[in-house]
Protein backbone atom coordinates (compact mmCIF):
# COMPACT_ATOMS: atom_id res chain seq x y z
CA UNK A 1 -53.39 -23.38 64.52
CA UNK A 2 -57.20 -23.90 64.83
CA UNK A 3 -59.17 -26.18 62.54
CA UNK A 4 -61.00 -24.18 60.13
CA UNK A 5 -64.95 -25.37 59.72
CA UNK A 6 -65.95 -27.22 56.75
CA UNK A 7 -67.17 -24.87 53.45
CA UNK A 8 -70.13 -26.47 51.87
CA UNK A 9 -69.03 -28.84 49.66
CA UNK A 10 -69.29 -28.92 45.63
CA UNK A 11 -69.74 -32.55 44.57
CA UNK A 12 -72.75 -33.87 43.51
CA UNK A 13 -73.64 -35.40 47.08
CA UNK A 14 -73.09 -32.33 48.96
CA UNK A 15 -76.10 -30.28 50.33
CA UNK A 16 -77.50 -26.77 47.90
CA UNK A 17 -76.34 -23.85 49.18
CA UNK A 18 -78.18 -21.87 51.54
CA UNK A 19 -77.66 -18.00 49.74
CA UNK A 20 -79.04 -18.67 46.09
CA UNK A 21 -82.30 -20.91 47.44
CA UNK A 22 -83.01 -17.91 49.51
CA UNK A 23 -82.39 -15.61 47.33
CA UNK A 24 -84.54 -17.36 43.95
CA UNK A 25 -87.21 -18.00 47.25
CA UNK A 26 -87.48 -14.08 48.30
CA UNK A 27 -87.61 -13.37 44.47
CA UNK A 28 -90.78 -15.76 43.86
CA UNK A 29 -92.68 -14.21 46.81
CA UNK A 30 -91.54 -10.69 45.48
CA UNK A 31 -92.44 -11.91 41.61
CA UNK A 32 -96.04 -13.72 43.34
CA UNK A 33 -96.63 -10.49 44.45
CA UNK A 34 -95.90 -8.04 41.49
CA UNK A 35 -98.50 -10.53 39.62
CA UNK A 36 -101.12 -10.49 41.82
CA UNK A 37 -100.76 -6.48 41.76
CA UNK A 38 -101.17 -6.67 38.07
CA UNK A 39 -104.03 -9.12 38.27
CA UNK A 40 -105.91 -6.99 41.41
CA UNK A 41 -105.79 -3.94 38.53
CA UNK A 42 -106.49 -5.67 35.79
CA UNK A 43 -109.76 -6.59 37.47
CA UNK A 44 -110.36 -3.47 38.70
CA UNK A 45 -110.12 -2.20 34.58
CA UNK A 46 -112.10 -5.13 33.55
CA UNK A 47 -115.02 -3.83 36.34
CA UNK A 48 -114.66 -0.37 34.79
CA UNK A 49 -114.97 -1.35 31.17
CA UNK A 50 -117.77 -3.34 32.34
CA UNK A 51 -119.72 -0.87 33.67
CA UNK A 52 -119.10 1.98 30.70
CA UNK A 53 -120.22 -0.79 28.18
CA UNK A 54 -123.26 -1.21 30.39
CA UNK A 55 -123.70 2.72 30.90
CA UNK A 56 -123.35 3.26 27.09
CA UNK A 57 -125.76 0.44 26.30
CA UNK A 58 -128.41 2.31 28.52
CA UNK A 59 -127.79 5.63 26.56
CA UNK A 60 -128.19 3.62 23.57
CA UNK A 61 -131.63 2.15 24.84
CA UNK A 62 -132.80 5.02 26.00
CA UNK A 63 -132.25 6.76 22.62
CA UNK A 64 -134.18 4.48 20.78
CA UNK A 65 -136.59 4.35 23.10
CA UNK A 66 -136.93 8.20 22.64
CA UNK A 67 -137.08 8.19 19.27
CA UNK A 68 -140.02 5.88 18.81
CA UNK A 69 -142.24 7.86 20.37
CA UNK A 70 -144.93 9.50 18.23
CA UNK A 71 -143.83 12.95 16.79
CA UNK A 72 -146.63 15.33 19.26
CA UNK A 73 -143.86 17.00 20.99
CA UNK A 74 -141.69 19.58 19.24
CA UNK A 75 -138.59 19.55 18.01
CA UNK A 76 -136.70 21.97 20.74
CA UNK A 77 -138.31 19.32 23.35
CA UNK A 78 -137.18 16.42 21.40
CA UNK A 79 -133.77 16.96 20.60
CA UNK A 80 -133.62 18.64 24.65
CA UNK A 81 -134.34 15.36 25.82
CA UNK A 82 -132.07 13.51 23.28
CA UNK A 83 -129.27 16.04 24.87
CA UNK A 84 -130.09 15.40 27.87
CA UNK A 85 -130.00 11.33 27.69
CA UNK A 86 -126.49 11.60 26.33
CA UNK A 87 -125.22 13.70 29.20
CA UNK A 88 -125.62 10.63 31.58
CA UNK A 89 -123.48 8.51 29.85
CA UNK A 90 -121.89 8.44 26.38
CA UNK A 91 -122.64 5.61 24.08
CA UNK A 92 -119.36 3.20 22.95
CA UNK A 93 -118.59 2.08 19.84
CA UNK A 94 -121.74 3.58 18.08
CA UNK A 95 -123.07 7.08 16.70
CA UNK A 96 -126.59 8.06 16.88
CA UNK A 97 -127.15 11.32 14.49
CA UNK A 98 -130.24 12.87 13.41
CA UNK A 99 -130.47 14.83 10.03
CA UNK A 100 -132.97 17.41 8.85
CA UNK A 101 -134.29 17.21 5.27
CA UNK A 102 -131.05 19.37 3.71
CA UNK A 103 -128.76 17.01 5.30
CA UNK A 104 -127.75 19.19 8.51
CA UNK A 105 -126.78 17.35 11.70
CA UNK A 106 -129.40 18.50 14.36
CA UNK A 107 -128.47 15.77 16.98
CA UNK A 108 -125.50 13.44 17.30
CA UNK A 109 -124.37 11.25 20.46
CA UNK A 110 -120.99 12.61 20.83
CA UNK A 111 -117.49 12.78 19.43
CA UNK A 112 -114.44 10.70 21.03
CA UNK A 113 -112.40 12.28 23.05
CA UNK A 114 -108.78 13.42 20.58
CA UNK A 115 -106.33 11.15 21.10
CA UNK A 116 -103.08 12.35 22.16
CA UNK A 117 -99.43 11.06 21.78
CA UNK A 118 -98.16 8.53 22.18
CA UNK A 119 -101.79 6.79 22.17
CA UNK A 120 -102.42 7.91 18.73
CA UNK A 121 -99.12 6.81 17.46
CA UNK A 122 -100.20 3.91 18.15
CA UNK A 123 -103.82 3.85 17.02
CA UNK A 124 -102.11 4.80 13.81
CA UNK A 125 -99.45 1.64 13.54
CA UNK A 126 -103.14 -0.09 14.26
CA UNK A 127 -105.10 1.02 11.55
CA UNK A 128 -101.91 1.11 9.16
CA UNK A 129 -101.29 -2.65 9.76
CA UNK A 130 -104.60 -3.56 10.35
CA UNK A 131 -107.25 -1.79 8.13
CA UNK A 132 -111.05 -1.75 8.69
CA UNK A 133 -113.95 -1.45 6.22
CA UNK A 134 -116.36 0.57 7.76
CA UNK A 135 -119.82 -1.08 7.45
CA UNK A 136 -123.28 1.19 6.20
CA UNK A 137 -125.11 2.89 8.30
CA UNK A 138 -128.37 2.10 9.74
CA UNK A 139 -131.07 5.01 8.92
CA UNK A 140 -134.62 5.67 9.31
CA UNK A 141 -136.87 8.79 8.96
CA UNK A 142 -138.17 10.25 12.28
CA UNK A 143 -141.52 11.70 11.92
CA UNK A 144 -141.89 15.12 13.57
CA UNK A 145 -145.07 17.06 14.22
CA UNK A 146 -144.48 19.68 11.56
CA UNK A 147 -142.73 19.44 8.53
CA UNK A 148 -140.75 16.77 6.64
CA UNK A 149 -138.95 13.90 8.62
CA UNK A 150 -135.58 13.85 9.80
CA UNK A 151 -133.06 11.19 9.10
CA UNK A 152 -131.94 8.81 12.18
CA UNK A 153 -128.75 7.14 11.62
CA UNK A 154 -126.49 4.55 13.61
CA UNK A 155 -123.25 3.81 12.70
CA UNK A 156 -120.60 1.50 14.14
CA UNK A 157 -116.96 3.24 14.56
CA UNK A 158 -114.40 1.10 13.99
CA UNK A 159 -111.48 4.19 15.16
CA UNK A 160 -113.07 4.71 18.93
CA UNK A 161 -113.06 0.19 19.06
CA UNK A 162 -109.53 0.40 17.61
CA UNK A 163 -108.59 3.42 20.03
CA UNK A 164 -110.11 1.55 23.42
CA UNK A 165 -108.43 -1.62 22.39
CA UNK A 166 -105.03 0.11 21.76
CA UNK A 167 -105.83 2.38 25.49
CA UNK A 168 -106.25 -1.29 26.86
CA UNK A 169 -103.31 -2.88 25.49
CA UNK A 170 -101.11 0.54 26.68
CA UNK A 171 -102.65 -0.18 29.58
CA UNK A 172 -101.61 -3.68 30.29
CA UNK A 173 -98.23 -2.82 28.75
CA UNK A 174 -98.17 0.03 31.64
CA UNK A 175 -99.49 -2.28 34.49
CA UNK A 176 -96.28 -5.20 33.35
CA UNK A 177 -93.75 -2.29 33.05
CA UNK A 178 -94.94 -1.02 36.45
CA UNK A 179 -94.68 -4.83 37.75
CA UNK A 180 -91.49 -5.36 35.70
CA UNK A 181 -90.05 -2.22 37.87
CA UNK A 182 -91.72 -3.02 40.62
CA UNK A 183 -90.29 -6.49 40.96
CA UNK A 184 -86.25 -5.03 39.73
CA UNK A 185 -86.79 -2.71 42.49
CA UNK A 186 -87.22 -5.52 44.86
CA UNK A 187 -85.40 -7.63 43.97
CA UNK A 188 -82.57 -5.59 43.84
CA UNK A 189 -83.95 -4.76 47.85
CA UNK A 190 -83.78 -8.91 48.15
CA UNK A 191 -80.07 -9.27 46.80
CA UNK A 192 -78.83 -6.14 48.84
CA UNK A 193 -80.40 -7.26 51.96
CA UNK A 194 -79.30 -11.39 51.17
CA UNK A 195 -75.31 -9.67 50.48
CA UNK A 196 -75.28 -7.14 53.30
CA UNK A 197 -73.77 -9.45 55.64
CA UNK A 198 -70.82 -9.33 52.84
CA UNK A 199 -70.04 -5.53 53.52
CA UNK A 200 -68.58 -6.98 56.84
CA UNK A 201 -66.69 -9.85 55.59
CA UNK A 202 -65.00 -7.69 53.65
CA UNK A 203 -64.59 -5.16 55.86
CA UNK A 204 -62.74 -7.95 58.17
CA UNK A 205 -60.41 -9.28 55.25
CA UNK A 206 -59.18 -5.74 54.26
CA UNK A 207 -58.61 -5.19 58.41
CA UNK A 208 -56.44 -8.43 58.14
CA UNK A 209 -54.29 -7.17 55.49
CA UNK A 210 -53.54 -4.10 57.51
CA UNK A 211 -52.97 -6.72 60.87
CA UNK A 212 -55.72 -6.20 62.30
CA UNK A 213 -57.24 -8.80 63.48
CA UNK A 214 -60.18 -7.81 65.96
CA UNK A 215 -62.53 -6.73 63.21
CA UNK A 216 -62.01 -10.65 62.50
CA UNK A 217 -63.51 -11.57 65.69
CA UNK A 218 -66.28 -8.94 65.39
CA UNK A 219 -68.15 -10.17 62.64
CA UNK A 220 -71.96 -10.40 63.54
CA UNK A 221 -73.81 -13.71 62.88
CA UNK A 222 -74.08 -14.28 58.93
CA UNK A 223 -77.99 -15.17 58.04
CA UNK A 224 -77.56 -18.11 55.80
CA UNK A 225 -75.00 -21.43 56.01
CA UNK A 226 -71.91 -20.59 53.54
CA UNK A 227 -71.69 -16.82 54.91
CA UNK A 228 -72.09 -18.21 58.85
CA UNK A 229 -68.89 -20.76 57.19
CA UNK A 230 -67.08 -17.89 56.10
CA UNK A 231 -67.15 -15.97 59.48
CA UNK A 232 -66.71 -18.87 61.53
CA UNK A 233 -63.39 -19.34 58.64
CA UNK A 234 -62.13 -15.89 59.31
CA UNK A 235 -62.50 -16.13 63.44
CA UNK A 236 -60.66 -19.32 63.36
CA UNK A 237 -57.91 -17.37 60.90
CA UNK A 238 -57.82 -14.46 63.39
CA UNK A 239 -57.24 -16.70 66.29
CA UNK A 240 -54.17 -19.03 64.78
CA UNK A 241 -53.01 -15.52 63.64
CA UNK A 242 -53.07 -14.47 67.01
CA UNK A 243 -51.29 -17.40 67.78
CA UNK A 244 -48.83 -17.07 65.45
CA UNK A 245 -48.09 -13.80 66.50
CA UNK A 246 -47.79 -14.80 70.51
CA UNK A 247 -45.89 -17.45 69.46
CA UNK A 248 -43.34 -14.53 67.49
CA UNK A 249 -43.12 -12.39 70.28
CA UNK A 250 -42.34 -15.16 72.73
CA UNK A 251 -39.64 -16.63 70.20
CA UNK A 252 -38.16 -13.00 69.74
CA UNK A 253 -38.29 -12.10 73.54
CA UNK A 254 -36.09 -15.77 74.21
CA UNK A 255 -33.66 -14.60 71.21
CA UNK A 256 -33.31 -11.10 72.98
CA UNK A 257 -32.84 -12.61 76.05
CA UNK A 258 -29.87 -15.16 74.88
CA UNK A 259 -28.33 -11.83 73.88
CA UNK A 260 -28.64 -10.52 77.08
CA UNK A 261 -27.81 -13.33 78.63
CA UNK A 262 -24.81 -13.85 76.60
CA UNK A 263 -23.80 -10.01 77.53
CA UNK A 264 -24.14 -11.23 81.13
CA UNK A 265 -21.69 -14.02 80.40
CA UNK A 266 -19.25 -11.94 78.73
CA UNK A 267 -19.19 -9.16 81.30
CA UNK A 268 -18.62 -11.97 84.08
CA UNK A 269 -15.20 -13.02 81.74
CA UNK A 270 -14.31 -9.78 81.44
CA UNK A 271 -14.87 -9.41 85.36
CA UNK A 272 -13.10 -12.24 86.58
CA UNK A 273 -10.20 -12.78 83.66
CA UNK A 274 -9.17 -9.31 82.26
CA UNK A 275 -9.88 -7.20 85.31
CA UNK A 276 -8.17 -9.63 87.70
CA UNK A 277 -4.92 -9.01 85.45
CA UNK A 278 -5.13 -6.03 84.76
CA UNK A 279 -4.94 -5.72 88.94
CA UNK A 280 -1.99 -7.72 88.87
CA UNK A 281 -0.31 -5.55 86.25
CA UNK A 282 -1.50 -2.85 88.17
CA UNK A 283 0.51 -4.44 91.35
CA UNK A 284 3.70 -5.29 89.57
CA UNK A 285 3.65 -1.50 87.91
CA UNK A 286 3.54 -0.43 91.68
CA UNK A 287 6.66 -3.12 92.51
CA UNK A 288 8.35 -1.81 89.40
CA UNK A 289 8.24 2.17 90.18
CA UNK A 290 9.24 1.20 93.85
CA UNK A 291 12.36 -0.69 92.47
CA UNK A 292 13.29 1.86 89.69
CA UNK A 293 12.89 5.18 92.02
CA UNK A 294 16.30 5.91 91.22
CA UNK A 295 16.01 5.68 87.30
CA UNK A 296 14.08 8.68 86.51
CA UNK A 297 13.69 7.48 82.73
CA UNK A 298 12.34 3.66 84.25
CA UNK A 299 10.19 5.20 86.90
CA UNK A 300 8.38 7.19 83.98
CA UNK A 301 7.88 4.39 81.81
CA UNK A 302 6.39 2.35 84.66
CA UNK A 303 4.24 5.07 86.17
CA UNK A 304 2.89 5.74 82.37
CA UNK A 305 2.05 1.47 82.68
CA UNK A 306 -0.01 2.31 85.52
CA UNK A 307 -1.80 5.34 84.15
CA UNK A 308 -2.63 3.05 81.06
CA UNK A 309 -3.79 -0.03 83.11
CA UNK A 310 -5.98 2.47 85.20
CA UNK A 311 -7.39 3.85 82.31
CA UNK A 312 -7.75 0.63 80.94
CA UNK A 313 -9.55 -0.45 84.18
CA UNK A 314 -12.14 2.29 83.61
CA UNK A 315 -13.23 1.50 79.91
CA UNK A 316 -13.70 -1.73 81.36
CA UNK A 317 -16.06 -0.53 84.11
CA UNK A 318 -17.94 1.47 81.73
CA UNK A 319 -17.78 -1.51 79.34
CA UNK A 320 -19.15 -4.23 81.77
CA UNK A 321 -21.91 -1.60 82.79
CA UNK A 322 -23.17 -1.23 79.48
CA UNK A 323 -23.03 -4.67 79.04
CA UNK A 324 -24.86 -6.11 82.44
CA UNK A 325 -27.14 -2.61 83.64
CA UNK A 326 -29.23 -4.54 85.52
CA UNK A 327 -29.39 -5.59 89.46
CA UNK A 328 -32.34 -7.82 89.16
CA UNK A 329 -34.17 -8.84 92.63
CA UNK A 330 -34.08 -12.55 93.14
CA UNK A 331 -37.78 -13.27 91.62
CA UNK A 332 -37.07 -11.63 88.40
CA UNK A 333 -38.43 -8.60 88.89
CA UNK A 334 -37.07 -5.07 89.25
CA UNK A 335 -38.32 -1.63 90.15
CA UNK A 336 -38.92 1.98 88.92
CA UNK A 337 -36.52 3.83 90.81
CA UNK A 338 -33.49 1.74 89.71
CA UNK A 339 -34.65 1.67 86.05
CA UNK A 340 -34.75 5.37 87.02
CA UNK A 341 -30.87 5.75 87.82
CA UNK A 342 -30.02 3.39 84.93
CA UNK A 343 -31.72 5.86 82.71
CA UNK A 344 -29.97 8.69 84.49
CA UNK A 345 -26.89 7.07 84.55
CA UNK A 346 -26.61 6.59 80.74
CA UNK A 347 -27.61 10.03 80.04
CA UNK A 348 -24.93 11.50 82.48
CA UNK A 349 -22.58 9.26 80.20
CA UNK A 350 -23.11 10.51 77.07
CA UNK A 351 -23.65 14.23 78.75
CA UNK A 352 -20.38 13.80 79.61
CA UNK A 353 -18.66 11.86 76.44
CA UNK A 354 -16.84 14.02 74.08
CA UNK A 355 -17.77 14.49 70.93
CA UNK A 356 -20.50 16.21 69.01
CA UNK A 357 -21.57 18.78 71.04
CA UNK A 358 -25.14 17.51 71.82
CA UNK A 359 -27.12 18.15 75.16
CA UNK A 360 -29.14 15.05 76.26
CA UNK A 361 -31.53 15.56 79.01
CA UNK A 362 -33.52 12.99 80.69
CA UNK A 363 -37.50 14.28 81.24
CA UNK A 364 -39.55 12.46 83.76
CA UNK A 365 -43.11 12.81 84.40
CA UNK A 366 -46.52 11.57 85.72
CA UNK A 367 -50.37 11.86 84.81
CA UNK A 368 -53.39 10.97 86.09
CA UNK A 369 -56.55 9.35 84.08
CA UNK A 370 -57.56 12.82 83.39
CA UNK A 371 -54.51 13.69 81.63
CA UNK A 372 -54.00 16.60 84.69
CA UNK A 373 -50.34 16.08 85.49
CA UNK A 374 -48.68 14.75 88.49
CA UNK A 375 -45.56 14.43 90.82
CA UNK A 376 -43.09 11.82 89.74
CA UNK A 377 -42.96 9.42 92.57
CA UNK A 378 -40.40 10.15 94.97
CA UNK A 379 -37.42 7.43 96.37
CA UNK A 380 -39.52 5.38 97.97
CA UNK A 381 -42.39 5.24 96.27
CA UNK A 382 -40.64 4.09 92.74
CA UNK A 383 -38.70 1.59 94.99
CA UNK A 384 -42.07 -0.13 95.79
CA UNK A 385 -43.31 0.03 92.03
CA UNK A 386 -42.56 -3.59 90.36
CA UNK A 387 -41.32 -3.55 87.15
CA UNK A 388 -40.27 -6.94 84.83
CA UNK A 389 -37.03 -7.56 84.51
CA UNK A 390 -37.71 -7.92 80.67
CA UNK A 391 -39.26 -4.42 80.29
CA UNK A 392 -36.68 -2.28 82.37
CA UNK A 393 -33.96 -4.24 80.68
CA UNK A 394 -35.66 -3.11 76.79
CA UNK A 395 -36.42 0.29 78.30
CA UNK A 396 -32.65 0.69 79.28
CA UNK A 397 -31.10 -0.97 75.88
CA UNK A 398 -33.90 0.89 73.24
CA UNK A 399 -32.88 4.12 75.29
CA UNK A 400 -29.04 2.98 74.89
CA UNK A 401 -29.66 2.37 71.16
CA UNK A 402 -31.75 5.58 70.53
CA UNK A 403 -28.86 7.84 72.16
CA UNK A 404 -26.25 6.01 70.51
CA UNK A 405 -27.68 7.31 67.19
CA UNK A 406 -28.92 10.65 67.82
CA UNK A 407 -25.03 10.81 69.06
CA UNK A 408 -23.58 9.31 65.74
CA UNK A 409 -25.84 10.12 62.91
CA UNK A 410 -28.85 12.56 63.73
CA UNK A 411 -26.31 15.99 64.05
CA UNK A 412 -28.02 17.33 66.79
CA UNK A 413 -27.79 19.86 69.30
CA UNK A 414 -30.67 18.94 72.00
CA UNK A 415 -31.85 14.67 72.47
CA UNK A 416 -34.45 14.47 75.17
CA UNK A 417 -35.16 10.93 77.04
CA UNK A 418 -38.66 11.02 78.35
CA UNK A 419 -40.23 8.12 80.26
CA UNK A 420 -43.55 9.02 81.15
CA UNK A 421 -46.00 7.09 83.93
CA UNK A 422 -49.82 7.69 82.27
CA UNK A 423 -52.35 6.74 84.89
CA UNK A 424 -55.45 4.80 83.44
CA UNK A 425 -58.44 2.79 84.93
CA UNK A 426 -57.65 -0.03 82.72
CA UNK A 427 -54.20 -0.31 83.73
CA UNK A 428 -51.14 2.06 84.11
CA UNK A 429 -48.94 2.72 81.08
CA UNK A 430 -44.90 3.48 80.92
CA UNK A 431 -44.41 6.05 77.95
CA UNK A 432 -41.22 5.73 76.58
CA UNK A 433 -39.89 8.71 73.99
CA UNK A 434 -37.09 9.77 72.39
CA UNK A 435 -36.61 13.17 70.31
CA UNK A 436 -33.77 15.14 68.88
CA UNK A 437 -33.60 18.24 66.42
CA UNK A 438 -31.55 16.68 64.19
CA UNK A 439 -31.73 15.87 60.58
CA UNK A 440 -34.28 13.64 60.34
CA UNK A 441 -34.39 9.83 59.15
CA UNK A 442 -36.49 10.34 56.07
CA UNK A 443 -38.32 7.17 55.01
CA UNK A 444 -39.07 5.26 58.25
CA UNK A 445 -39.51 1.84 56.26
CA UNK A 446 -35.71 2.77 54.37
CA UNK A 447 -34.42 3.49 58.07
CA UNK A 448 -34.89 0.36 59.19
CA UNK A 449 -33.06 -1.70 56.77
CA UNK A 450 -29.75 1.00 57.01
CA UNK A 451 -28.55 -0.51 59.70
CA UNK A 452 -28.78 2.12 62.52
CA UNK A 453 -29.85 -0.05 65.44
CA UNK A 454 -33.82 1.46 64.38
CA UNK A 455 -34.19 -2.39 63.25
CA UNK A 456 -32.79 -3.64 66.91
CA UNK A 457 -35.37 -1.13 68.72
CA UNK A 458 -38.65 -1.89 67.06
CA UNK A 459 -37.86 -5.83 67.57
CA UNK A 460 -37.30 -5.26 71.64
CA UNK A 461 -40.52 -3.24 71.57
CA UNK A 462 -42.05 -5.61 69.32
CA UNK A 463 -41.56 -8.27 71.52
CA UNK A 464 -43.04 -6.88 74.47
CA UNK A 465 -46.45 -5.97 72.38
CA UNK A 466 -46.11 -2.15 71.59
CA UNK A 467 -45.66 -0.53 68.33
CA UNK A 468 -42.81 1.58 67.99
CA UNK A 469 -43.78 4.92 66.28
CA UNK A 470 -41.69 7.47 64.60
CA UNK A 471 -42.47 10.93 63.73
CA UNK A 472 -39.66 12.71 61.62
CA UNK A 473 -41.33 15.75 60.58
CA UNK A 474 -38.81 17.85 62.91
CA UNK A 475 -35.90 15.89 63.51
CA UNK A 476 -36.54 12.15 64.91
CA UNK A 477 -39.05 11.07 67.95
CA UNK A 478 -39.97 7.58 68.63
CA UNK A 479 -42.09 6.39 71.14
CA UNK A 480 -43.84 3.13 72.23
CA UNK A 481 -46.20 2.82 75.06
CA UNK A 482 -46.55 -0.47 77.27
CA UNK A 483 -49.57 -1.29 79.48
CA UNK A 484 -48.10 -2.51 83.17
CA UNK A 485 -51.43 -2.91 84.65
CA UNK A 486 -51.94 -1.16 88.15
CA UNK A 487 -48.13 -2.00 89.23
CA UNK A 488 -47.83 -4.10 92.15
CA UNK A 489 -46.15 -4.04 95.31
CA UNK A 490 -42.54 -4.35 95.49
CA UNK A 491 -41.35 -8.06 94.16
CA UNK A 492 -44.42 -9.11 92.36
CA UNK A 493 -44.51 -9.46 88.67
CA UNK A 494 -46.88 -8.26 86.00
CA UNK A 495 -47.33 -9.14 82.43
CA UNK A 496 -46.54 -6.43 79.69
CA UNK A 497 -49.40 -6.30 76.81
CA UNK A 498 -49.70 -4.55 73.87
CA UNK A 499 -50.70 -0.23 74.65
CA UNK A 500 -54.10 0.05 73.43
């Protein structure tokens, strides 16, 4: 198993982590700028109120200016020009109003502008908490060309200071609650950009659980030190895993082959111990019915000794082929025509058992990297095909195994062997499926531990890196698929990998 690289460390002397410093750094750059937004408006209303206090202290110049001069002009020019003074700009903070001698308002500056919710709530709260006297006016009469003088008065309003100082302070309030969202909004940008990198992490960890570990390998450089630590982590977790996993297979292929192996051994005793005697009792049966020719009842005993041993002598055959199916060449390596008659062979077999009445067919067939379908190589051709001796050998006992329980348990009336050569650019694959219209197995995962031989199958395809499947929505079909690369010449050897 790989080392796995060092996670920053905790203790007092160990370097600050990479992820919050760049995170509380992105947020001061966001926050610097969300202040100087609120400072570059807060000028620009400061330059505004600047200029109407200037613009209202003209008006209010000009006014008096107007209304010093000496009373020749009359009263329709006067208060025109008044009017038309206060047009330019309004005056701020002060009323100018002019009074004829019964007290009627001929001329006044303005009104403010109504305030309107939630600005006069507010102005409201103001003058509740904070109450204002309102100083006296400032009058004096305004001599006019004909008849009495009018009254000029100036008073300050305390309301339209108390309303622009309340507008001001809504406005500030406005400007920090536009920052204040301003600065969430990015910084909930910073923290989704700064944890992106986390979407794949766990992306890769959920993959593992499911064993799958290329997403593992996959994962993109992280931007900061304790994510990078992580990934590297998880690549050095996917490759002992891997490791772990070839070193599974390669321990399960060596138990499968002792089996074999030992089924070797055995058929060679059974070859060369029970079949040599049971030639010699065949012999002596012979010498017996020779000798006993003239005692009917003896002769039938002894020729019924000899139609046992012979029988006997069969079940052996049969026996020792199940047990030892393979003619290997001398490298190790077989080819596709004899895995071909092995596969025809045991199907003939249990065609011709008794029993259930179930018809097994064997289904052979080719296609090209198009999918288009093709001839199934002929003699000589799938005598020059190379296959392992470890893949024929699973392909013939998985196919043994499969027929064995479509014959004992799956109540059939049709099981259909199909080995199937798929054509691909990236290397060839052997197909291997088996399907009856039986009963079904019902839970695939409660199969396996019943004991039917499923467990036996998915262990020899295991161990050559497929994945047996098993579809049992209409009766039972299981299939695995093994890459074989392009198939080499006669006597080589290729490696078996996982199907893609």
């Amino acid at each position: 198993m790989g080392k796995l690289p060092d996670l920053p460390m905790t203790s007092s002397t160990a370097r600050p982590l990479d992820l919050p410093r760049l995170v509380m750094r992105r947020a001061a750059w966001v926050a610097l700028g969300a202040w100087l937004l609120v400072l570059a408006l807060g000028l620009q209303r400061a330059g505004l109120d600047m200029e109407q206090e200037v613009a209202a202290a003209q008006t209010l110049s000009a006014l008096v200016v107007e209304l010093a001069q000496p009373g020749q002009r009359s009263d329709a020019q006067r208060l025109a020009e008044l009017q038309r003074v206060v047009q330019g700009a309004p005056t701020r903070h002060l009323s100018l109003s002019v009074r004829d001698a019964a007290g009627r308002v001929v001329f006044t500056s303005g009104d403010d502008e109504p305030l309107t919710p939630p600005l006069s709530w507010l102005v409201a709260l103001h003058r509740t908490l904070l109450p204002a006297h309102e100083p006296a006016p400032v009058s004096w009469p305004l001599r006019r060309a004909e008849g009495a003088p009018w009254d000029v008065q100036i008073a300050v309003s305390h309301d339209s200071e108390r309303a622009e100082a309340v507008g001001n302070l809504a406005a500030a309030l406005g400007m920090a609650a536009l920052g204040s969202v301003a600065l969430l909004l990015a910084m909930a940008w910073n923290v989704r950009r700064s944890f992106a990198p986390m979407h794949a992490l766990l992306r890769a960890i959920a993959a593992l659980r499911e064993g799958e570990a290329v997403a593992l390998r996959a994962l993109p450089t992280m931007p900061n030190r304790e994510l990078q630590a992580i990934a590297a982590a998880l690549r050095a977790l996917a490759d002992a895993l891997d490791s772990a996993e070839q070193q599974q297979r390669a321990l399960s292929q060596q138990v499968l082959t002792l089996q074999d192996d030992e089924r070797q051994r055995i058929a060679r005793e059974l070859h060369d111990e029970f079949g040599q005697r049971l030639t010699a009792l065949r012999a002596d049966a012979a010498w017996l019915s020779q000798r006993l020719m003239s005692d009917p009842s003896g002769s039938r005993v002894v020729q019924a000794m000899a139609t046992q041993c012979e029988a006997l002598q069969s079940e052996i055959r049969a026996l020792l082929r199940r047990l030892q199916p393979t003619d290997d060449d001398t490298n190790g390596a077989t080819h596709l025509l004899h895995l071909q008659r092995q596969l025809e062979g045991l199907v003939q077999a249990w065609a011709a058992s008794p029993g259930p009445a179930v018809r097994f067919e064997l289904a052979l067939a080719a296609r090209d990297t198009g999918g288009r379908t093709l001839p199934w190589p002929d003699a000589l051709e799938a005598r020059a095909l190379a296959l392992p001796r470890e893949l024929a050998l699973a392909l013939y006992r998985i196919s043994q195994e499969a027929l064995t329980n479509v014959a004992r348990h799956a109540q059939a009336s049709r099981a259909v062997l199909q080995l199937a050569m798929q054509r691909r650019a990236d290397g060839d694959l052997l197909q291997w499926q088996v399907s009856d219209d039986g009963r079904g197995l019902g839970e695939f995962a409660v199969a396996l531990q019943r004991g039917n031989g499923l467990a036996g199958i998915r262990q020899r395809v295991w161990a050559l890196g497929a994945d047996l499947e098993c579809d049992g929505s209409r009766g039972v079909c299981l299939r695995a698929s093994f890459r074989i690369g392009a198939m080499p010449a006669m006597g080589g050897t290729v490696d078996v990998r996982a199907a893609a």
